[in-house]
Protein backbone atom coordinates (compact mmCIF):
# COMPACT_ATOMS: atom_id res chain seq x y z
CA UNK A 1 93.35 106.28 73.75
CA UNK A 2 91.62 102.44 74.13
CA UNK A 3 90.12 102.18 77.10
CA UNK A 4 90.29 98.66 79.43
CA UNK A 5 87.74 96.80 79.37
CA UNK A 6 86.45 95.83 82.90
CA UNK A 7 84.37 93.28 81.35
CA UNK A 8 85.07 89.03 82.10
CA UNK A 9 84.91 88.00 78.60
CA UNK A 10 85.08 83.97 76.86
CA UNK A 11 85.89 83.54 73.64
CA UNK A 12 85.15 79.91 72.85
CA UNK A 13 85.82 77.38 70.24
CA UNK A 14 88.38 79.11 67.96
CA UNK A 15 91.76 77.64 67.24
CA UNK A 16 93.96 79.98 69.24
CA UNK A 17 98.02 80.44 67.99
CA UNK A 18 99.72 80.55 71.45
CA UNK A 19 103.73 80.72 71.96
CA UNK A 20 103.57 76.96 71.85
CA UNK A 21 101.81 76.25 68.53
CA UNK A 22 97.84 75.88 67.81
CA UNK A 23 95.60 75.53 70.31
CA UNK A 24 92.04 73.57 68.74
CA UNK A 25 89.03 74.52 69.98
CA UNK A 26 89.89 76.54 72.54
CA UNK A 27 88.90 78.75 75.06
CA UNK A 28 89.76 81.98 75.65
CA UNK A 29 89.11 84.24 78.94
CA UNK A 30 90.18 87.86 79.13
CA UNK A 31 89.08 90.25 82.14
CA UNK A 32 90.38 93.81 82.72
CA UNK A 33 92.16 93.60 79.51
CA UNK A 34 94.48 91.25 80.03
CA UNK A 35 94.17 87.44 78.94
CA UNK A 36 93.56 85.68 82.06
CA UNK A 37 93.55 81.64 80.71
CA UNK A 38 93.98 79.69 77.52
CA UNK A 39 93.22 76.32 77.65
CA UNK A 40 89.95 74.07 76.70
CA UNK A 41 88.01 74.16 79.36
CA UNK A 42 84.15 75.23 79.39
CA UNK A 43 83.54 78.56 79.91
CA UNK A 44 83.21 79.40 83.22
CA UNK A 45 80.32 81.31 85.32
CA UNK A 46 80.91 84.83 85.24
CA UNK A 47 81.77 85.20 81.98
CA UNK A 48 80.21 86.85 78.52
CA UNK A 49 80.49 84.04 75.89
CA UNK A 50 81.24 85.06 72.33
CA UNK A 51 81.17 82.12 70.08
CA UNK A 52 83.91 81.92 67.91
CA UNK A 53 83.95 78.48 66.23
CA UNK A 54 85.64 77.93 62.82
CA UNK A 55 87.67 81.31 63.09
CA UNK A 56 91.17 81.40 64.61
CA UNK A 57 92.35 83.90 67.14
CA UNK A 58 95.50 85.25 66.94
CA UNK A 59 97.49 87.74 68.57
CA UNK A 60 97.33 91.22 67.27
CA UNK A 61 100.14 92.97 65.07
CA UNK A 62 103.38 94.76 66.92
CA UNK A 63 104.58 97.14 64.36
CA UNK A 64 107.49 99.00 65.52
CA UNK A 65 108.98 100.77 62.28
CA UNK A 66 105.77 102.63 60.16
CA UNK A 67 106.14 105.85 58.68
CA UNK A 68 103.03 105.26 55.64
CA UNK A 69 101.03 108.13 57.94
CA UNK A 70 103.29 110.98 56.48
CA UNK A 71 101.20 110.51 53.26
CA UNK A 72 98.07 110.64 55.61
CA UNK A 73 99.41 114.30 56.54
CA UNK A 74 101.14 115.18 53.46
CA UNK A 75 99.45 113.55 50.24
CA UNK A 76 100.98 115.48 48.06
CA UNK A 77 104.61 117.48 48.09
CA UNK A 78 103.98 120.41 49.79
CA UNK A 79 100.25 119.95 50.54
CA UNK A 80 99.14 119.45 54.19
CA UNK A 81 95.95 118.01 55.84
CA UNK A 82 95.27 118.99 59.33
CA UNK A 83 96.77 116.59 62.26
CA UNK A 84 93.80 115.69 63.76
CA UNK A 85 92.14 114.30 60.44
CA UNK A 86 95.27 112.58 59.01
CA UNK A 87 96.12 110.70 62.38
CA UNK A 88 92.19 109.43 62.84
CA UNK A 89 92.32 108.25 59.40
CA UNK A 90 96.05 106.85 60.12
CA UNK A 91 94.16 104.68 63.24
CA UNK A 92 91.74 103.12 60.81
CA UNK A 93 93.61 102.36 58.45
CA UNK A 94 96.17 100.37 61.08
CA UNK A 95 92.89 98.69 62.43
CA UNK A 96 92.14 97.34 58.99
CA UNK A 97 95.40 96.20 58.19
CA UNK A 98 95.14 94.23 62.15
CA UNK A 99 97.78 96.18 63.75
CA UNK A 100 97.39 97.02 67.57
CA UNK A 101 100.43 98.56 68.62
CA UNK A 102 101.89 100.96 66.24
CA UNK A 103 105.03 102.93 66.88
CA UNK A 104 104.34 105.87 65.18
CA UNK A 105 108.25 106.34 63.06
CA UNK A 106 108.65 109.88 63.32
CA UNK A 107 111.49 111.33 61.64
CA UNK A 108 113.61 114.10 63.45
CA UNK A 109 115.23 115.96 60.78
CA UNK A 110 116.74 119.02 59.22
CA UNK A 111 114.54 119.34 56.64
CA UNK A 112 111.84 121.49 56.72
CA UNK A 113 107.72 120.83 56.27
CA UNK A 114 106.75 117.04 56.70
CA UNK A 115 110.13 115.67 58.52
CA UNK A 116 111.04 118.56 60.61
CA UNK A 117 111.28 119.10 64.25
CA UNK A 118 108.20 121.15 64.21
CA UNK A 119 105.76 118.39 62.81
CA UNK A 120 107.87 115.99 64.90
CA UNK A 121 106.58 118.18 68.10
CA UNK A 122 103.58 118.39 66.86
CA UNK A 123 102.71 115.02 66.10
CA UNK A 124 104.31 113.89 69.62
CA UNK A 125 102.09 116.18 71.21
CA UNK A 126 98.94 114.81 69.74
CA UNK A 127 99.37 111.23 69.77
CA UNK A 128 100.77 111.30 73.58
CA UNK A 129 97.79 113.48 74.69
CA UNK A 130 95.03 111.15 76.59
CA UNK A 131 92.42 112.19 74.25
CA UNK A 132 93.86 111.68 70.92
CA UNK A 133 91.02 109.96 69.55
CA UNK A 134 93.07 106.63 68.73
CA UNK A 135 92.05 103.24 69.06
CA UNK A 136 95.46 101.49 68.30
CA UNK A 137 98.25 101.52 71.18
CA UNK A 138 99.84 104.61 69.60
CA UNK A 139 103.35 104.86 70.43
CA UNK A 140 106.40 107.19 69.32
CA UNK A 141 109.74 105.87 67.67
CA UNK A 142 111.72 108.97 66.59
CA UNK A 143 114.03 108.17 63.79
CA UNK A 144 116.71 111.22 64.43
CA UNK A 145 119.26 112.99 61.97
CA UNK A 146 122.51 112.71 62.75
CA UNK A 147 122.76 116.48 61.17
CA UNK A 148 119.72 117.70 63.22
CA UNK A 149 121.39 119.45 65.98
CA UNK A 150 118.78 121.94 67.15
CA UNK A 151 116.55 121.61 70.33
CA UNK A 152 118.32 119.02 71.57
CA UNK A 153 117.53 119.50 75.38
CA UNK A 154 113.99 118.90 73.81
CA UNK A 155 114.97 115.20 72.62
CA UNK A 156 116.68 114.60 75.67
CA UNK A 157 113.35 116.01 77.69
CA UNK A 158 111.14 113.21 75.11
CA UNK A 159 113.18 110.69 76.08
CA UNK A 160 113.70 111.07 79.91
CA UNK A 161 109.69 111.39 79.86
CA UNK A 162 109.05 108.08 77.87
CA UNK A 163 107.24 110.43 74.79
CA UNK A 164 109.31 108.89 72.38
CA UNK A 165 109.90 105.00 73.43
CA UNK A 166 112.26 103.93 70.63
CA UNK A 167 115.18 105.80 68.84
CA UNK A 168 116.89 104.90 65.72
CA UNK A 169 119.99 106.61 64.76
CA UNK A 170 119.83 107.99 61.05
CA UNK A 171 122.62 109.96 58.37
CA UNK A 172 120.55 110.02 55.29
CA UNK A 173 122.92 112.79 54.16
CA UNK A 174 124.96 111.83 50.68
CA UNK A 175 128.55 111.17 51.49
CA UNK A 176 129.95 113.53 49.89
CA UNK A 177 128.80 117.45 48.47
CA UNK A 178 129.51 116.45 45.00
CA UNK A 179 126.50 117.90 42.60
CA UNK A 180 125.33 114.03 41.44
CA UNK A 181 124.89 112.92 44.62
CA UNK A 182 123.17 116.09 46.11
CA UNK A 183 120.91 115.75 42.86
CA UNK A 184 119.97 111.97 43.84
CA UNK A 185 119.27 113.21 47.50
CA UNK A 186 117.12 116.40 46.12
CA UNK A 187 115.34 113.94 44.15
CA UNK A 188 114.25 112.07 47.44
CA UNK A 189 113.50 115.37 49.64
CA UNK A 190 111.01 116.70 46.67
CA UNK A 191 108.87 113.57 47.41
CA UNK A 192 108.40 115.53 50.65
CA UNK A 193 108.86 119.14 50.29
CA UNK A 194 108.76 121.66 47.54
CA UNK A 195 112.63 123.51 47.31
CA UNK A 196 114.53 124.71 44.86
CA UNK A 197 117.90 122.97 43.41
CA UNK A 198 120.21 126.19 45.09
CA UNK A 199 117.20 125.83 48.22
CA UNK A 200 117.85 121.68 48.77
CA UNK A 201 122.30 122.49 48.02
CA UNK A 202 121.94 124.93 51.03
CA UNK A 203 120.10 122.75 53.06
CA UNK A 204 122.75 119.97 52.91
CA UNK A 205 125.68 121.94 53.01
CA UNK A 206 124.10 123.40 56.74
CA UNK A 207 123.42 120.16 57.52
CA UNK A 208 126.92 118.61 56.15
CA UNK A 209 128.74 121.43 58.72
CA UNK A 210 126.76 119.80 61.67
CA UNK A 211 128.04 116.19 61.62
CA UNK A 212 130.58 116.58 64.17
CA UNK A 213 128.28 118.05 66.98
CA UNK A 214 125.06 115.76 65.82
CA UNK A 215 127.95 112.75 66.38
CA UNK A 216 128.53 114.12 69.98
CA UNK A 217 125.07 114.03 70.62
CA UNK A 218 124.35 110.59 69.56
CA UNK A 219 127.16 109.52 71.46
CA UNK A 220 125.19 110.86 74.67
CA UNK A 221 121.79 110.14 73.06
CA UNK A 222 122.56 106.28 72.80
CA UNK A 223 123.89 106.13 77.03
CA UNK A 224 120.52 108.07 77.96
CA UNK A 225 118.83 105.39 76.18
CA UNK A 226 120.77 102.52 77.76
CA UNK A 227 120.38 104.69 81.31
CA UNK A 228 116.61 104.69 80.49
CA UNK A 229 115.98 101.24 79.42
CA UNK A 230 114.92 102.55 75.94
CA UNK A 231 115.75 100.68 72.67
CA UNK A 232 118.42 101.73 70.21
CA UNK A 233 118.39 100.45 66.56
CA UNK A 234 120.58 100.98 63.57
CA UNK A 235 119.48 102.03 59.99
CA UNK A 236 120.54 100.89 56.73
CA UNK A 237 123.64 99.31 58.43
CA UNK A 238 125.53 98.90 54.90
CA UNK A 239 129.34 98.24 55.79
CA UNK A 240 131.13 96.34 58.24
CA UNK A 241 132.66 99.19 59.87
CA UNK A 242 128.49 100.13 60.61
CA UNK A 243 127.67 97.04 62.40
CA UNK A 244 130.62 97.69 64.37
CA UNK A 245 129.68 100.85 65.02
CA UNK A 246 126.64 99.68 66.12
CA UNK A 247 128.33 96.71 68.46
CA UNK A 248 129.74 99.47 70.22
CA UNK A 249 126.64 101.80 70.64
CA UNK A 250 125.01 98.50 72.15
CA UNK A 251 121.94 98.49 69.78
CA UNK A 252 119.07 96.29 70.48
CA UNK A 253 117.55 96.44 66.73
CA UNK A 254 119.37 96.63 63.03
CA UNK A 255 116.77 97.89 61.32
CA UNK A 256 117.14 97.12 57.48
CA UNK A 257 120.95 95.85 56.87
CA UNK A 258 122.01 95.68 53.46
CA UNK A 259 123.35 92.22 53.12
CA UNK A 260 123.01 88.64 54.82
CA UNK A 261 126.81 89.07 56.04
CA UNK A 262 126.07 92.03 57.90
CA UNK A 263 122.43 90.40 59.42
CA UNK A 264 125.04 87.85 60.54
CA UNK A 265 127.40 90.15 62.47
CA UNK A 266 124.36 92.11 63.50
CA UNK A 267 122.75 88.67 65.21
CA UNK A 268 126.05 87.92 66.12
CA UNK A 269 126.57 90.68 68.98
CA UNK A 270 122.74 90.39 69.89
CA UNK A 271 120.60 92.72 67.53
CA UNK A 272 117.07 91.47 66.25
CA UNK A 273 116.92 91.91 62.30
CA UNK A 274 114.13 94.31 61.25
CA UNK A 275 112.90 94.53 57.80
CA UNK A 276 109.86 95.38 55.63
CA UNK A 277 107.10 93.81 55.06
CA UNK A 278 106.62 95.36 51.25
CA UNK A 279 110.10 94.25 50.70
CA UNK A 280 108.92 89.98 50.91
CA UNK A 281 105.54 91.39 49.38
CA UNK A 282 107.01 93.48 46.39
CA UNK A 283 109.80 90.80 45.91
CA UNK A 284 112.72 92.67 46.95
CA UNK A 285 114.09 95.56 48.49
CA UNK A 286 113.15 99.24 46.71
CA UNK A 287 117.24 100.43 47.17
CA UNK A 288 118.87 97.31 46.38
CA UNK A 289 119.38 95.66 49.53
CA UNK A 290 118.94 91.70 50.46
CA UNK A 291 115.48 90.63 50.44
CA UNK A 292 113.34 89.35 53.31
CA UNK A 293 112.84 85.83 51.41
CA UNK A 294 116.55 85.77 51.44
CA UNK A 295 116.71 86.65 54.68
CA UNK A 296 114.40 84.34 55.89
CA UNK A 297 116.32 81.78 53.68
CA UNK A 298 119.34 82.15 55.70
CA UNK A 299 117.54 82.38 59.03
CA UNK A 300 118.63 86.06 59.66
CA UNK A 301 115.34 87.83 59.92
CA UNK A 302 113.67 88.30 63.64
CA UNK A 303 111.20 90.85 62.92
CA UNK A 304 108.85 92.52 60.14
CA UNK A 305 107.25 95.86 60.05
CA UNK A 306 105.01 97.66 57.56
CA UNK A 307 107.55 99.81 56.85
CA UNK A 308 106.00 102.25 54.34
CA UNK A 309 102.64 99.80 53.80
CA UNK A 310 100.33 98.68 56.77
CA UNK A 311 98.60 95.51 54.61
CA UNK A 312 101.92 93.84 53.74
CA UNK A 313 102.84 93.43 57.75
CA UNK A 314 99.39 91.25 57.34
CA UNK A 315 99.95 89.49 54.13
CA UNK A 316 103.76 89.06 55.30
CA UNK A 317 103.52 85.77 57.11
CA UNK A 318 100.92 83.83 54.91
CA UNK A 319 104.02 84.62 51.99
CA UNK A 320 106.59 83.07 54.29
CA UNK A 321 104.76 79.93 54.76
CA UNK A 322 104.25 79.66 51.11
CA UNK A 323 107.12 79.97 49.84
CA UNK A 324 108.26 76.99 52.70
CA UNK A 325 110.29 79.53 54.21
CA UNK A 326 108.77 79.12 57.34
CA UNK A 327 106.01 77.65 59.53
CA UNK A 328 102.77 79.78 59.93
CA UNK A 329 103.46 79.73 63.91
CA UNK A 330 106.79 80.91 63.44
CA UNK A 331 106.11 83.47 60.55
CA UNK A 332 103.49 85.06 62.90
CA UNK A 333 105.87 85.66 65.56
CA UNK A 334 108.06 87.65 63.25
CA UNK A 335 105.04 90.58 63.21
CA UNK A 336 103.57 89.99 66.85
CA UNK A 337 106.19 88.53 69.51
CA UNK A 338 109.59 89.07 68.26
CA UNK A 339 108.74 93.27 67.32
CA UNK A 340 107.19 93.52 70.76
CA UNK A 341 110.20 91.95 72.59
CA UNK A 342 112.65 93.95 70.14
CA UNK A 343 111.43 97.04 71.43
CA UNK A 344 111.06 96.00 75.23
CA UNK A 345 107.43 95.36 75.69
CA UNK A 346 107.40 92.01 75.55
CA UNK A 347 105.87 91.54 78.93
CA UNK A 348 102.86 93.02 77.92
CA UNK A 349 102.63 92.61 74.03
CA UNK A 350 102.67 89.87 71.22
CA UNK A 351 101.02 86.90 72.96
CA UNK A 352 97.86 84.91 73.65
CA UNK A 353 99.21 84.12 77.01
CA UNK A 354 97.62 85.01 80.81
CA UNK A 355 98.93 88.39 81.96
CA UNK A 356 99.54 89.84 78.13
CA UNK A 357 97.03 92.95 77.04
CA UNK A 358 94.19 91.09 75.01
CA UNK A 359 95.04 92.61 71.86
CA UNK A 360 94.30 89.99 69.14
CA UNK A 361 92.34 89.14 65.80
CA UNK A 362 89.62 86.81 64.79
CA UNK A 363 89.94 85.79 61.22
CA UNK A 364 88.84 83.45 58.22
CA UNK A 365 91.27 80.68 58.44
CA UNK A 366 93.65 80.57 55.53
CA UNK A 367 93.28 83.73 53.99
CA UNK A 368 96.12 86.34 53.69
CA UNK A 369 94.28 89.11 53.20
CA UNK A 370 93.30 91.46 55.57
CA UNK A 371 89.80 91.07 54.41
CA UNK A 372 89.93 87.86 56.31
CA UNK A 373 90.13 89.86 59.70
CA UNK A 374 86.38 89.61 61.27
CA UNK A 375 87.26 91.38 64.22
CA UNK A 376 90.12 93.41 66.71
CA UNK A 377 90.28 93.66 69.65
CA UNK A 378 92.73 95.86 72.18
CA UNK A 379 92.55 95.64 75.91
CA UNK A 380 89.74 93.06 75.34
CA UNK A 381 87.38 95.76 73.45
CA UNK A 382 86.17 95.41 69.97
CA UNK A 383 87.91 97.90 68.11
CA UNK A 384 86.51 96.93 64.65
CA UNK A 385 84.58 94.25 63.50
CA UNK A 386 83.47 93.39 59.62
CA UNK A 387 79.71 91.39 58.76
């Protein structure tokens, strides 16, 4: 876990990218972890100067939807590396990529091996523990299966004690048992997990049998969350009857909807639009859905995440801006402010601004790649730094 630094620190002469725009030659004080002015005055007495002319500072990256550490723990189908080494490598790998606050997206499911409840406890147990080793503010986002039905007082139990922060509601389940579509579902579980064709039918036909209870316990899993303050979000909202769904549960974040239409209705009843960064990156969505440049294109996207890639949340803004899609200050919003506001921590995340957690970059102006990141910083400590 990052520690606070108690130190009064000045960072002075960088261009600084506030909520209002660019700041030129600023100056920049943080103390206890927390940024305490931005302005352009001269650095006061009291205060450590670091010199940071000709870089910019901006804030650090809010990624609220990342699930590219399952290949961290599970490289290959079947083949596991121990927790402790896959989530240290996991927190330098974020660092590189200049992401601060990670929601770890842990998927509660069914299955067995990499996305079952077991590594799901696991993991939760680990990263939650004060002396997990991690640099980046680790937290948990549980992406639960509608068909996952077991241990539910133990959901319940990770939510009333703020373990898991963020739920999205999942059915990755094919609609119907017929053998095609179980085959194009196997095909995605053997990414994960080594099973048989009669071994993966089984599976889902358990699973399919459990729909009706795991739709109870939504129900009551989406009023804990509103009882608790804790974010909802849709996935892969691909109909209109979904969104409305979704209206009614009250959820705060559509995370990846299939068309512009649906972004629309989404916005329209008060969600933020999450998408992936790989998607603007790559040039389109991996399933078919609406891009992020078209998104952005028809001013439906609020929010980025890495997705399934931590350097395309980096590379994701500098793209916007050059394909005129849209300002630099505004693109960089979409992977620092508006994620951290999404999933309620707002107040303490996504900002240079007095009285947010000094969690920020300094970087090589005008370079998208995350090579261009000379140092981060989290609760005002340097938390990697490059020559």
């Amino acid at each position: 876990m990052t520690v606070i630094s108690s130190k009064k620190i000045a960072f002075q002469g960088a261009n600084v990218l506030t909520p209002d725009g660019w700041l030129k030659d600023g100056t920049v004080l943080v103390e206890n972890g927390k940024f305490v002015a931005v302005d352009q005055t001269p650095t006061p007495d009291g205060y450590t100067e670091i010199d940071a002319t000709g870089l910019q500072l901006l804030p650090g990256l809010v990624d609220i939807h990342g699930d590219a550490f399952e290949r961290m723990i599970a490289p290959r189908p079947g083949i596991s590396m121990p927790l402790d080494m896959a989530l240290v490598e996991n927190d330098q790998a974020l660092l590189a990529a200049g992401i601060t606050t990670f929601f770890y997206s842990i998927t509660d499911s069914f299955e067995p091996g990499l996305r079952s409840r077991a590594t799901a406890r696991q993991l939760i147990e680990k990263i939650t523990a004060s002396d997990n080793g991690l640099q980046t503010d680790s937290r948990i986002h549980i992406r639960h299966e509608q068909a996952n039905t077991d241990d539910y007082d133990e959901l319940c139990h990770w939510l009333d004690s703020r373990q898991v922060t963020l739920l999205s509601l999942n059915n990755h389940l094919p609609d119907t048992l017929e053998e095609n579509k179980i085959q194009r579902y196997a095909s995605s579980v053997r990414q994960r997990i080594k099973q048989s064709d009669q071994d993966i039918r089984s599976l889902v036909e358990t699973a399919f049998a459990q729909l009706d209870t795991g739709l109870q316990q939504t129900e009551a899993l989406v009023q804990r969350c509103h009882t608790l303050g804790t974010p909802v979000a849709s996935h892969d909202d691909e109909t209109a009857a979904d969104v409305a769904q979704s209206r009614k549960r009250g959820v705060a974040i559509a995370e990846f909807p299939a068309a512009i239409p649906l972004a629309k209705q989404s916005r329209d009843y008060g969600a933020a639009i999450l998408m992936g960064a790989p998607n603007l990156v790559r040039g389109g969505s991996h399933v078919g859905y609406m891009g992020v440049a078209e998104a952005a294109q028809a001013r439906v996207l609020d929010c980025l995440c890495s997705d399934y890639h931590y350097p395309s949340l980096f590379h994701a803004p500098f793209l916007l801006t050059e394909k005129n899609l849209m300002s630099f200050e505004q693109s960089w919003k979409c992977v620092s402010q508006y994620p951290a506001e999404a999933a309620k921590i707002g107040d303490q995340k996504g900002k240079i601004a007095p009285g947010h957690d000094a969690d920020f970059l300094l970087l090589t102006p005008d370079c998208p790649l995350p090579s261009a990141i000379r140092a981060v910083y989290i609760n005002g400590n340097p938390v990697k730094q490059s020559r």
